[in-house]
PDB file of N, CA and C in Angstrom:
ATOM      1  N   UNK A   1     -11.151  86.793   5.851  1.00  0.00           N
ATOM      2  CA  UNK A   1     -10.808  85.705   6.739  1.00  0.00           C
ATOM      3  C   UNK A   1      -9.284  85.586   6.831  1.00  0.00           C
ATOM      4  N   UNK A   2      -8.601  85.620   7.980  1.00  0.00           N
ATOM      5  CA  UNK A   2      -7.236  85.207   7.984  1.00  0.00           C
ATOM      6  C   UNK A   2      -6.988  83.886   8.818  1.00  0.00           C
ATOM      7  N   UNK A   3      -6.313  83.357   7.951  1.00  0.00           N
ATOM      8  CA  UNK A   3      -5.910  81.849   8.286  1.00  0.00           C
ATOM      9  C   UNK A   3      -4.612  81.984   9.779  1.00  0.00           C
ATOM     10  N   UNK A   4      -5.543  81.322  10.624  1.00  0.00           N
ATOM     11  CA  UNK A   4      -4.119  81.183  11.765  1.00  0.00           C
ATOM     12  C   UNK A   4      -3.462  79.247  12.333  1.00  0.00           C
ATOM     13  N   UNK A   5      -2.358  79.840  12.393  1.00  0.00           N
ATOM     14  CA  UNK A   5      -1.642  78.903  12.364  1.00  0.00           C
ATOM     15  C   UNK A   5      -1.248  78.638  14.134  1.00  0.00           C
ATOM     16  N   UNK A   6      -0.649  77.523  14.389  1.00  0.00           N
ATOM     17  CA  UNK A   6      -0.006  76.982  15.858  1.00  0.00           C
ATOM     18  C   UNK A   6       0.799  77.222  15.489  1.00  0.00           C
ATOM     19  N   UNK A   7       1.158  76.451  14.503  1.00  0.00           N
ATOM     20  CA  UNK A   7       3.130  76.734  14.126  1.00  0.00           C
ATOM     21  C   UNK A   7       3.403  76.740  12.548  1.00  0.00           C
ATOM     22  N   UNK A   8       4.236  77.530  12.356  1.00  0.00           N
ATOM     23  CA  UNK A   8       5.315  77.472  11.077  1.00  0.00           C
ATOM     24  C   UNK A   8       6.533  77.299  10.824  1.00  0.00           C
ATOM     25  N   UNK A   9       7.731  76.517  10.771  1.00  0.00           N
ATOM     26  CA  UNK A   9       9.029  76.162  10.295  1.00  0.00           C
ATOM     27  C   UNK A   9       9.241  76.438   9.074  1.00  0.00           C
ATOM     28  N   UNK A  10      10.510  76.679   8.863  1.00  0.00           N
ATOM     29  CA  UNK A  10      10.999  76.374   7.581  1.00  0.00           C
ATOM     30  C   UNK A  10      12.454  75.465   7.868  1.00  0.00           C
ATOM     31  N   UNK A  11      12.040  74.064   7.213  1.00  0.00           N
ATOM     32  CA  UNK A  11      13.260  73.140   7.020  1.00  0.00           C
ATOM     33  C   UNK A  11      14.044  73.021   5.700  1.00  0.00           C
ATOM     34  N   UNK A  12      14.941  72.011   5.760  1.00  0.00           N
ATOM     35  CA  UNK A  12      15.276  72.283   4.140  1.00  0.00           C
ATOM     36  C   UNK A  12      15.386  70.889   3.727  1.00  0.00           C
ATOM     37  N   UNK A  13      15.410  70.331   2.538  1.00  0.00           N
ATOM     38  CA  UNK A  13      15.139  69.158   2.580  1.00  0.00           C
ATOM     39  C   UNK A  13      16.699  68.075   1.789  1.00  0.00           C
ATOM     40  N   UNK A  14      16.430  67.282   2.000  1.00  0.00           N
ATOM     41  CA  UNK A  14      18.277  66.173   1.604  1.00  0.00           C
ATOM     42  C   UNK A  14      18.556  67.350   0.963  1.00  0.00           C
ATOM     43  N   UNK A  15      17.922  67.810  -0.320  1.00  0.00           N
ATOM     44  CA  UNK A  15      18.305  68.706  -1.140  1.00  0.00           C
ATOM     45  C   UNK A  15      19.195  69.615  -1.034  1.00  0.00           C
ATOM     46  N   UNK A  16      18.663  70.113  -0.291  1.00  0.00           N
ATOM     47  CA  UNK A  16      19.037  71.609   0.064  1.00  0.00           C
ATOM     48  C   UNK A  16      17.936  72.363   0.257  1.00  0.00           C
ATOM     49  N   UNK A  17      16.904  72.763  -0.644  1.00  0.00           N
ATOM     50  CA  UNK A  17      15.965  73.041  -0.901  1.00  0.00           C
ATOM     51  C   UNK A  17      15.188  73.602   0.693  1.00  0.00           C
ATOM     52  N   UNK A  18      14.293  74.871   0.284  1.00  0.00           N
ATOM     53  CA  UNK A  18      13.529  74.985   1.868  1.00  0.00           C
ATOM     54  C   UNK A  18      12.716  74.490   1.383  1.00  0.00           C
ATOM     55  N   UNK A  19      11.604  73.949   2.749  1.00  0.00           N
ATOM     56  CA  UNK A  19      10.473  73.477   2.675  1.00  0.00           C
ATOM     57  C   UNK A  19       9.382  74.209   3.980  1.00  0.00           C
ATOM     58  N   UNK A  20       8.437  74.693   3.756  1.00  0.00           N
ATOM     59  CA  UNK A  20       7.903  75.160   4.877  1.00  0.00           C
ATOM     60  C   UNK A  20       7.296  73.954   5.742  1.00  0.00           C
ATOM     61  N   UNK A  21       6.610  74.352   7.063  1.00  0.00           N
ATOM     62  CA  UNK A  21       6.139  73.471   7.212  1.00  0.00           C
ATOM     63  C   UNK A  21       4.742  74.246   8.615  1.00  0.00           C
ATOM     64  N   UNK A  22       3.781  74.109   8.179  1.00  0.00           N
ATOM     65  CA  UNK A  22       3.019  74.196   9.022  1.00  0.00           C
ATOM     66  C   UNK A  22       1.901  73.455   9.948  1.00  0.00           C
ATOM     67  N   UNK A  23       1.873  73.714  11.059  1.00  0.00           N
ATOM     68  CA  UNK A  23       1.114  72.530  11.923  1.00  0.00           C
ATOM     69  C   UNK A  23       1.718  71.402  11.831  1.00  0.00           C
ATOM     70  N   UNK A  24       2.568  71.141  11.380  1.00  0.00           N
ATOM     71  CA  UNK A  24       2.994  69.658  11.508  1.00  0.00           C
ATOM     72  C   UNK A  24       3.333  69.141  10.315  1.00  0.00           C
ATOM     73  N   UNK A  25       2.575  70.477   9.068  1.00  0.00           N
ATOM     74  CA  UNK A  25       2.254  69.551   7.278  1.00  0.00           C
ATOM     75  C   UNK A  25       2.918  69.526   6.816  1.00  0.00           C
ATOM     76  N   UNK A  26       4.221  69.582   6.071  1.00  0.00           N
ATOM     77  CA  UNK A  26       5.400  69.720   5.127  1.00  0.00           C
ATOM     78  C   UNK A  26       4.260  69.706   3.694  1.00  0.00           C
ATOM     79  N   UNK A  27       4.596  71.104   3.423  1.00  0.00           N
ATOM     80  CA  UNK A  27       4.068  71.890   2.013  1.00  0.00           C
ATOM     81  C   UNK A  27       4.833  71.408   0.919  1.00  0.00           C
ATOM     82  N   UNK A  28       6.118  70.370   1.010  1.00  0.00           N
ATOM     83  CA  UNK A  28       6.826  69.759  -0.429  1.00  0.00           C
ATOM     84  C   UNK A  28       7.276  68.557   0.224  1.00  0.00           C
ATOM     85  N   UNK A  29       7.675  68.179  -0.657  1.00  0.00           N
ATOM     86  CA  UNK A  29       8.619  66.912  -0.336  1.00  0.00           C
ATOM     87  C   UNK A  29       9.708  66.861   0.455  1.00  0.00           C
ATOM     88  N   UNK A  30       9.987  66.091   1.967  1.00  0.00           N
ATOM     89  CA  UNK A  30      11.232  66.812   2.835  1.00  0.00           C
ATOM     90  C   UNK A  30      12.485  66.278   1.992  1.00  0.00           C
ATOM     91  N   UNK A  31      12.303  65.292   1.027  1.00  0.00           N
ATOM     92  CA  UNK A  31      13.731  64.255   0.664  1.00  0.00           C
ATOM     93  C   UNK A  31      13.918  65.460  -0.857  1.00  0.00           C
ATOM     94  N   UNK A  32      13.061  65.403  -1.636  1.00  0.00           N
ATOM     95  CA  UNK A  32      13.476  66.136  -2.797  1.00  0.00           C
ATOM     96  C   UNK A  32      12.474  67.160  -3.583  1.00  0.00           C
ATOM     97  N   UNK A  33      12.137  67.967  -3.172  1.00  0.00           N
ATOM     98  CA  UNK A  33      11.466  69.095  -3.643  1.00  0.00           C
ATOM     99  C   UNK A  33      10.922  69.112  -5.028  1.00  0.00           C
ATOM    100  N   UNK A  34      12.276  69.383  -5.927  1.00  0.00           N
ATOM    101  CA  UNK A  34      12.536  69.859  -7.604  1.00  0.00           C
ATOM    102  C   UNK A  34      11.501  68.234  -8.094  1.00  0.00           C
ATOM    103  N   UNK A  35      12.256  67.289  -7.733  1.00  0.00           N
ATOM    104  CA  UNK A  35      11.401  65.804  -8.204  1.00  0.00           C
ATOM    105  C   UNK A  35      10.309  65.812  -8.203  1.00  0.00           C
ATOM    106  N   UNK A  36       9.509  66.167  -6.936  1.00  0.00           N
ATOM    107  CA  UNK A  36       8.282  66.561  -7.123  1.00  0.00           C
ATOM    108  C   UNK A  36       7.486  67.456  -7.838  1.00  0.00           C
ATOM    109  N   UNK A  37       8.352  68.528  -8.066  1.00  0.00           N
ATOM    110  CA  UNK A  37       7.474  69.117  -8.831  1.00  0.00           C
ATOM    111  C   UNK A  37       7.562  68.871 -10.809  1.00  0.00           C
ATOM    112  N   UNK A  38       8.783  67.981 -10.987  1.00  0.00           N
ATOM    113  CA  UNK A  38       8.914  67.408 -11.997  1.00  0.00           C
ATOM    114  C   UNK A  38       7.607  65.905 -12.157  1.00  0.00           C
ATOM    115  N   UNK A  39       7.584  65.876 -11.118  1.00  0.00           N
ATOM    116  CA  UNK A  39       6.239  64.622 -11.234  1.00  0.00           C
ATOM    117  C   UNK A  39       4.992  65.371 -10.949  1.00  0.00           C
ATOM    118  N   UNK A  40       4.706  66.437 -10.463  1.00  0.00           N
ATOM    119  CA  UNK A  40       3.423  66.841 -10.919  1.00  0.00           C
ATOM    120  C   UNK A  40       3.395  67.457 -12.093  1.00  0.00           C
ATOM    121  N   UNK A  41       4.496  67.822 -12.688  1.00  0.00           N
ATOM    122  CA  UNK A  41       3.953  68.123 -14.329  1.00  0.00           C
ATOM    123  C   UNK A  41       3.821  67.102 -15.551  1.00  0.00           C
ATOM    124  N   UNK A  42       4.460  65.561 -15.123  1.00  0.00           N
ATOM    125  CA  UNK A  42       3.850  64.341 -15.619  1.00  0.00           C
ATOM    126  C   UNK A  42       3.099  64.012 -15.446  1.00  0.00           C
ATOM    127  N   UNK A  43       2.384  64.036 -14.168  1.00  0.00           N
ATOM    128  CA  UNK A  43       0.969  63.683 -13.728  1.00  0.00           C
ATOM    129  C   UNK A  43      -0.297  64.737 -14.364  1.00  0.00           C
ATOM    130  N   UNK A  44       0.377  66.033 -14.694  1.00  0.00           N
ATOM    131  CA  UNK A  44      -1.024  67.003 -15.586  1.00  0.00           C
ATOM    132  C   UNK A  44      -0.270  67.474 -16.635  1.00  0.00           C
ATOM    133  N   UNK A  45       0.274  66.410 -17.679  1.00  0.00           N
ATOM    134  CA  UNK A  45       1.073  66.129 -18.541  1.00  0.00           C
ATOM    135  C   UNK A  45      -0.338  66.832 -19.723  1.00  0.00           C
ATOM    136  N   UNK A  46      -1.392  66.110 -19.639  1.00  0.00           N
ATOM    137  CA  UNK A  46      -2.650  65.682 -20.732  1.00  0.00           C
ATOM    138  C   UNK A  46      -2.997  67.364 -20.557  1.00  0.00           C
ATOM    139  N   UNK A  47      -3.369  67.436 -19.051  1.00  0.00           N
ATOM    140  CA  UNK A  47      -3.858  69.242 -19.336  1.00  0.00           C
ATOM    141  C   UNK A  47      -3.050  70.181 -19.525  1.00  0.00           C
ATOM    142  N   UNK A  48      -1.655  70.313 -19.785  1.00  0.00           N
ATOM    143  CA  UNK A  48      -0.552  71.356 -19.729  1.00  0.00           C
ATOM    144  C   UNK A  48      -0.566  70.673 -21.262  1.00  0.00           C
ATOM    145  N   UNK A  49      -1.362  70.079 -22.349  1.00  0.00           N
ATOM    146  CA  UNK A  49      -0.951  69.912 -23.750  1.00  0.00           C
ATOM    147  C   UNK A  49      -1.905  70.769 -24.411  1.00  0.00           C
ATOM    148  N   UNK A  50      -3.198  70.319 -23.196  1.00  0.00           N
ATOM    149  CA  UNK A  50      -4.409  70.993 -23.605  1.00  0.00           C
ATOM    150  C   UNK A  50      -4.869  72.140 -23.318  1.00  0.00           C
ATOM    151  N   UNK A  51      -3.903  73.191 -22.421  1.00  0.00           N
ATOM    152  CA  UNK A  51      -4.401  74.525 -22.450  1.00  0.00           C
ATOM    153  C   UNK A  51      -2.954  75.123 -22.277  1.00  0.00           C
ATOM    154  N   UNK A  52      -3.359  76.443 -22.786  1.00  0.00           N
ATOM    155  CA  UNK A  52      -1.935  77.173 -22.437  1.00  0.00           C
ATOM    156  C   UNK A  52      -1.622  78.378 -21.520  1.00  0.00           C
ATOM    157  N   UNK A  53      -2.737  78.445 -20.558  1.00  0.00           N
ATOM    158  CA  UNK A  53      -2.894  78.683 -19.441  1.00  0.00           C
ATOM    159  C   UNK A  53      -3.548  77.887 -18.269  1.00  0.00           C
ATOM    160  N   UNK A  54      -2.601  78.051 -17.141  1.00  0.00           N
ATOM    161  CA  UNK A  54      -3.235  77.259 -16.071  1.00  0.00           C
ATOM    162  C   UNK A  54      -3.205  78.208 -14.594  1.00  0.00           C
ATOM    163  N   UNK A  55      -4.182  77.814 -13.500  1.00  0.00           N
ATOM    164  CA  UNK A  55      -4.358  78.291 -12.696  1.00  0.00           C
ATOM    165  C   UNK A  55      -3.739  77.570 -11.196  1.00  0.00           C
ATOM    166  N   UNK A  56      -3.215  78.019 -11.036  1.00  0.00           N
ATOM    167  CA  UNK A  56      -2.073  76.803  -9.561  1.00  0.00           C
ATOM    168  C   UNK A  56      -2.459  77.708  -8.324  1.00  0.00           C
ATOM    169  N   UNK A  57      -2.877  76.893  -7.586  1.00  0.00           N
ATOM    170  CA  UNK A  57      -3.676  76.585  -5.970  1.00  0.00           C
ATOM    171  C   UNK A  57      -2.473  76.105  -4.844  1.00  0.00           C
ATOM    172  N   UNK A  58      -2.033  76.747  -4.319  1.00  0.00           N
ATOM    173  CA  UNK A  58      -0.874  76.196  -3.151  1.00  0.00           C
ATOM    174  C   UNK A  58       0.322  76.596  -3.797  1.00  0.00           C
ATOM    175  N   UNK A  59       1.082  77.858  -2.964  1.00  0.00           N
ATOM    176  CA  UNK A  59       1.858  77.817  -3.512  1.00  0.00           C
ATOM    177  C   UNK A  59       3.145  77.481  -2.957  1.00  0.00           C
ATOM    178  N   UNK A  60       3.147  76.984  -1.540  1.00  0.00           N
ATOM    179  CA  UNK A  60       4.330  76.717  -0.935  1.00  0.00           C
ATOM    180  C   UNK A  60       5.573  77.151  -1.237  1.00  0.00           C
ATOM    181  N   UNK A  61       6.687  77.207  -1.603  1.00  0.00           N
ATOM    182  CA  UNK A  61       7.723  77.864  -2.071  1.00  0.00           C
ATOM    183  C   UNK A  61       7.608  78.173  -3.569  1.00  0.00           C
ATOM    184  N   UNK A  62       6.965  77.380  -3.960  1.00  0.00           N
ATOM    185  CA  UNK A  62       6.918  77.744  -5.392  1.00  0.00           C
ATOM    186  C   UNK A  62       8.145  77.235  -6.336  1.00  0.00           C
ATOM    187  N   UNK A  63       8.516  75.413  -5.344  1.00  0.00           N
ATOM    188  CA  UNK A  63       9.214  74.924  -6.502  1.00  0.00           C
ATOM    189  C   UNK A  63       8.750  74.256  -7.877  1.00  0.00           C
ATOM    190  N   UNK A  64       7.585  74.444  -7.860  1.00  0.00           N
ATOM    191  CA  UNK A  64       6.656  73.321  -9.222  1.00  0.00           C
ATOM    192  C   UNK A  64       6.276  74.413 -10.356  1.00  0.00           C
ATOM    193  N   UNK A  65       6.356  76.032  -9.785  1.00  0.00           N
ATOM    194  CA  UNK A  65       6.754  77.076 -10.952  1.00  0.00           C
ATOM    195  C   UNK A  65       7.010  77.212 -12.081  1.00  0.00           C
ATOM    196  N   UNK A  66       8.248  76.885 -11.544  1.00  0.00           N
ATOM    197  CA  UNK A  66       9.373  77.000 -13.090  1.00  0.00           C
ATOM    198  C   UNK A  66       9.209  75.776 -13.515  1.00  0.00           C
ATOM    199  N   UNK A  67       9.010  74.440 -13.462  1.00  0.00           N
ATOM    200  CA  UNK A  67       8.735  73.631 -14.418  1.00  0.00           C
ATOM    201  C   UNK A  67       7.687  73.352 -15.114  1.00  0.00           C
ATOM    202  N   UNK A  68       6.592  74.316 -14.179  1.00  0.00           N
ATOM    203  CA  UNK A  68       5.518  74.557 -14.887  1.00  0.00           C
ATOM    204  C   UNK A  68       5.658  75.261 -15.804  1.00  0.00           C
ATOM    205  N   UNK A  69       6.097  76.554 -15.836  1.00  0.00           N
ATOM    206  CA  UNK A  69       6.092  77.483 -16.857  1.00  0.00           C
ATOM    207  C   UNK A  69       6.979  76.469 -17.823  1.00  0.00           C
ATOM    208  N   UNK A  70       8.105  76.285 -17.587  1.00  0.00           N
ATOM    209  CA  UNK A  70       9.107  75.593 -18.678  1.00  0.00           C
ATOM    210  C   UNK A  70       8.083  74.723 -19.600  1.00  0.00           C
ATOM    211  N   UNK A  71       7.145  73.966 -19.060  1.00  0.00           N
ATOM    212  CA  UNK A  71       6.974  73.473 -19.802  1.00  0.00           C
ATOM    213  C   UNK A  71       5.398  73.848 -20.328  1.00  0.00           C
ATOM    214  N   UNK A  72       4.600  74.356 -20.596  1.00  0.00           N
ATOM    215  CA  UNK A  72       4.113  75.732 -20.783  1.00  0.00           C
ATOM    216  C   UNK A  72       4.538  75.715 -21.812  1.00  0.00           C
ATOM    217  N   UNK A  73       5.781  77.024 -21.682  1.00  0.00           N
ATOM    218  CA  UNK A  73       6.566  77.073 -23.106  1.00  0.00           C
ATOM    219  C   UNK A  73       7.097  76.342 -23.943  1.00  0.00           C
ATOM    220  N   UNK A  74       7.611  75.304 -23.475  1.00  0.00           N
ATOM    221  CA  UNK A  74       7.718  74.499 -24.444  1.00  0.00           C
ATOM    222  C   UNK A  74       6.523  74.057 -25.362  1.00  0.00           C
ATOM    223  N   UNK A  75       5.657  73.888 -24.465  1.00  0.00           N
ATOM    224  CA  UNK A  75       4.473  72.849 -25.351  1.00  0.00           C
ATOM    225  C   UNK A  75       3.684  74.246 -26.082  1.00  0.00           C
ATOM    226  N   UNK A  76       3.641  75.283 -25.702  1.00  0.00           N
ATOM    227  CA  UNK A  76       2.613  76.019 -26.673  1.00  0.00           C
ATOM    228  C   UNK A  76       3.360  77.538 -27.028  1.00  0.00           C
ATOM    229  N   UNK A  77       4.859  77.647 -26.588  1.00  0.00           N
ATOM    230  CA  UNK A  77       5.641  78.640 -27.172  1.00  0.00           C
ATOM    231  C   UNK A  77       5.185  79.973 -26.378  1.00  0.00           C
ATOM    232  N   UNK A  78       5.903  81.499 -26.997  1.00  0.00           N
ATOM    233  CA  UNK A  78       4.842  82.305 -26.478  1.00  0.00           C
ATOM    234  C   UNK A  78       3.482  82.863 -26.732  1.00  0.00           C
ATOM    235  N   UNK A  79       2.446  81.895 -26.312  1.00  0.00           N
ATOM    236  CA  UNK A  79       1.328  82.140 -26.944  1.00  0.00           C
ATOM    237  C   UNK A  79       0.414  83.694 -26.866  1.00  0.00           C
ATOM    238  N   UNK A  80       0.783  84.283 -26.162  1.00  0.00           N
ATOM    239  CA  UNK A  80       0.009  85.269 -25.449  1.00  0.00           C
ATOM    240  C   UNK A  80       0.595  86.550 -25.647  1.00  0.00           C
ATOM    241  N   UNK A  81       1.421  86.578 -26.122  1.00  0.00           N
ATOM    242  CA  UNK A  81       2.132  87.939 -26.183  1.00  0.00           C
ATOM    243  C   UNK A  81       1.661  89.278 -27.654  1.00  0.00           C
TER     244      UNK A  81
END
């Protein structure tokens, strides 16, 4: 199945930061990107204690990444290696 689109942009947001944007949706936050993805790793604070692998769905630019992983490592080191 390939997903089709009307439209795709890429804006950037107060930040600086790009943000895509399709159909109309803005895939991050247009004001601050990095913040957001610092608040979705408070918000799955409980499951990033409780496993040390996780599986991430949407990846839009892929600013919620690296604070994912960061903190990942922090909380369970390199477990896997």
């Amino acid at each position: 199945m390939v997903a089709k689109f009307e439209s795709y942009e890429l804006k950037y947001s107060k930040t600086g930061h790009p943000v895509p944007v399709i159909d109309g949706v803005h895939l991050h936050s247009i004001y601050n990107p990095v913040k957001e993805a610092e608040a979705l790793v408070e918000k799955n604070r409980a499951v990033l204690e409780s496993r040390s692998e996780i599986l991430v769905l949407g990846l839009g630019m892929g600013h919620h990444l690296e604070d994912l992983g960061r903190e990942l490592f922090r909380l369970h080191g390199d477990a896997h290696r």
